[in-house]
Protein backbone atom coordinates (compact mmCIF):
# COMPACT_ATOMS: atom_id res chain seq x y z
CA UNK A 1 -5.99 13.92 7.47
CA UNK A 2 -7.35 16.96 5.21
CA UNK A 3 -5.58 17.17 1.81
CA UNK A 4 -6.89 19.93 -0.40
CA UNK A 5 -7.19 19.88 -3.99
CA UNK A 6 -4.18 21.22 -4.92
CA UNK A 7 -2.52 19.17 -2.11
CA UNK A 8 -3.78 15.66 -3.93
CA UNK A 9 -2.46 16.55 -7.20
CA UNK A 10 0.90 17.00 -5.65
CA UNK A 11 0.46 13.56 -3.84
CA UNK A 12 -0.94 11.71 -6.72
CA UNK A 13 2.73 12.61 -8.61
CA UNK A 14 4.13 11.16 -5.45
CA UNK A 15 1.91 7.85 -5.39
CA UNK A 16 2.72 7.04 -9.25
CA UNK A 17 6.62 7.08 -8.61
CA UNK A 18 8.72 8.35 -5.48
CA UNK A 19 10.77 9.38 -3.92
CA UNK A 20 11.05 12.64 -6.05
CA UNK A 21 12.87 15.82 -5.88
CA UNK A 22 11.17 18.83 -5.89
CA UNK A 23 11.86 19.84 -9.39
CA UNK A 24 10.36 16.53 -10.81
CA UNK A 25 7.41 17.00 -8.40
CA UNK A 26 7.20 20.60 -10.15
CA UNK A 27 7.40 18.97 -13.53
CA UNK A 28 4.89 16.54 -12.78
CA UNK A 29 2.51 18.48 -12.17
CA UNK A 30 3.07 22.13 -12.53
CA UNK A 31 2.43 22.77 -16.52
CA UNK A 32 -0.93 20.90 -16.26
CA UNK A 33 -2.21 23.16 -13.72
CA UNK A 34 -0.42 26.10 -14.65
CA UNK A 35 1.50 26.33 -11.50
CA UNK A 36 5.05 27.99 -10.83
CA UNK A 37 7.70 26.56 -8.51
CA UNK A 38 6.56 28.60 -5.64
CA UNK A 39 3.50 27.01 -5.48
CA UNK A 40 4.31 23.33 -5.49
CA UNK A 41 6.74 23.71 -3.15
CA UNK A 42 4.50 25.70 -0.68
CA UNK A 43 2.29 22.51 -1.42
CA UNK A 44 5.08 20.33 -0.31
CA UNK A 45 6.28 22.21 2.63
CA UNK A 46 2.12 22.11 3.45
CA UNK A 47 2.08 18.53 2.64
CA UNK A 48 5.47 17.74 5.34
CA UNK A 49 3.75 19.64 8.15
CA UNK A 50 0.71 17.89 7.95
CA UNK A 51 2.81 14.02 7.82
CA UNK A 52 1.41 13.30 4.33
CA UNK A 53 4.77 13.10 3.18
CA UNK A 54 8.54 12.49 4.26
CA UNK A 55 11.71 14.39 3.23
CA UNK A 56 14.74 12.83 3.12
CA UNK A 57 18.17 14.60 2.75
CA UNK A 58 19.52 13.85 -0.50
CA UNK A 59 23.20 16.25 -0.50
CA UNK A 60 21.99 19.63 -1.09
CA UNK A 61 18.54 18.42 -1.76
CA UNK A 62 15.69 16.37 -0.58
CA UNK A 63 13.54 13.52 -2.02
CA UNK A 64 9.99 13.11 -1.17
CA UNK A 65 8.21 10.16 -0.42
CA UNK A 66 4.42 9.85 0.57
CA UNK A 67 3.17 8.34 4.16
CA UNK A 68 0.04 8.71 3.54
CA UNK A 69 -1.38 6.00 1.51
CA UNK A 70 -3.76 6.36 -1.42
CA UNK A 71 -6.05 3.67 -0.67
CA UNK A 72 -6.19 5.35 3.40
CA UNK A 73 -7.11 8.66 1.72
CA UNK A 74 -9.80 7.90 -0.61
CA UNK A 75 -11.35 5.53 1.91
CA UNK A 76 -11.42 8.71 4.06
CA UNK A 77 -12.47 11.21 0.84
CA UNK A 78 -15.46 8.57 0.04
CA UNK A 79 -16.52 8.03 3.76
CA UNK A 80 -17.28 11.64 4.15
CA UNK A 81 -18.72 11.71 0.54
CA UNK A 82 -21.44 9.44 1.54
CA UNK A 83 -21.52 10.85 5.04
CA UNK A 84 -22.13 14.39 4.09
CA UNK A 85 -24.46 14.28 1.28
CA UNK A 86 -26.30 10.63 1.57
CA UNK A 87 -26.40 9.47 5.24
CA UNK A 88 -23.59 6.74 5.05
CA UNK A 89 -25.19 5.14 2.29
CA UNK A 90 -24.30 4.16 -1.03
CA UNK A 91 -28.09 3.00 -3.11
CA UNK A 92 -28.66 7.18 -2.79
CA UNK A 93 -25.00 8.16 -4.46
CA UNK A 94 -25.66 5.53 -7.32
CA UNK A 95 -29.14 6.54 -7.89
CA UNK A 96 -28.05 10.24 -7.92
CA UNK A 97 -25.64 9.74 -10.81
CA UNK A 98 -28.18 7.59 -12.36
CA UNK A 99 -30.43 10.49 -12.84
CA UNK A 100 -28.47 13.51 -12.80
CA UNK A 101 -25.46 11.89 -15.02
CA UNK A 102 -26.10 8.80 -16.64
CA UNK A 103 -24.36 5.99 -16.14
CA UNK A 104 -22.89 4.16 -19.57
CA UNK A 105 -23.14 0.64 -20.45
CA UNK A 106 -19.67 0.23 -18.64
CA UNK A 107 -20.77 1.22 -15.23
CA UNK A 108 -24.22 -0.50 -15.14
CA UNK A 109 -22.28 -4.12 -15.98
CA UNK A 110 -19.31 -3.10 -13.29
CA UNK A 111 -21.99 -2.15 -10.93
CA UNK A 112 -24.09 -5.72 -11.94
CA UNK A 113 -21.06 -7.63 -11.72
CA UNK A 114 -19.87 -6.10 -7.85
CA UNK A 115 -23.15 -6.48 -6.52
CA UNK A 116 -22.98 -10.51 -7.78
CA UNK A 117 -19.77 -10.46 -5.70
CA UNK A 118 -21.07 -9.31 -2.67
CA UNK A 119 -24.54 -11.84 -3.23
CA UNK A 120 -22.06 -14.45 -3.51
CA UNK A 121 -19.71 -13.40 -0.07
CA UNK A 122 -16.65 -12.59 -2.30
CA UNK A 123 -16.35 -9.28 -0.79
């Protein structure tokens, strides 16, 4: 499933808490990106064609819940990451941020410490 952008800011509001109403999806996320109403709920409606999300009559309104799981979309995101720009493989992306943005302290010992896990058949 494609989600644009703008369509995973509206769905990352919706992973941290749901269901939501519209006008706590709008306040979630519409002053950060400068957004009016309009917009977030053309994202929405967007969002409800393509299955990402439910609606759910709530009286005169409706509350939105995500299908789409988080973890099933940025499996997806990073699986045509690596596809498009490195083959399927992951040593290239690494080495690319390695030279073009350096990796901190932090991310060499998180990188260290997941390669020991796969060496010792934890993952």
């Amino acid at each position: 499933m494609q989600i644009s952008e703008a369509e995973s800011v509206v769905m990352e509001a919706l992973w941290q808490r749901h269901p939501l109403v519209a006008d706590e999806v709008v306040a979630a996320v519409a002053a950060d990106r400068g957004w009016q109403e309009p917009t977030v709920k053309t994202l929405l409606n967007r969002l409800l064609k393509k299955g990402a999300i439910s609606a759910e009559r709530d009286g005169r309104r409706y509350l939105y819940s995500p299908v789409l799981r988080r973890e099933d979309w940025v499996l997806e995101e990073s699986t045509g990451l690596l596809d498009r720009l490195f083959q399927g493989r992951v040593a290239p992306l690494v080495a690319h941020f390695s030279q073009h943005r350096r990796l901190d302290e932090a991310d060499v010992a998180e990188l260290r410490r997941l390669l020991e896990e796969i060496d010792d058949g934890k993952r």
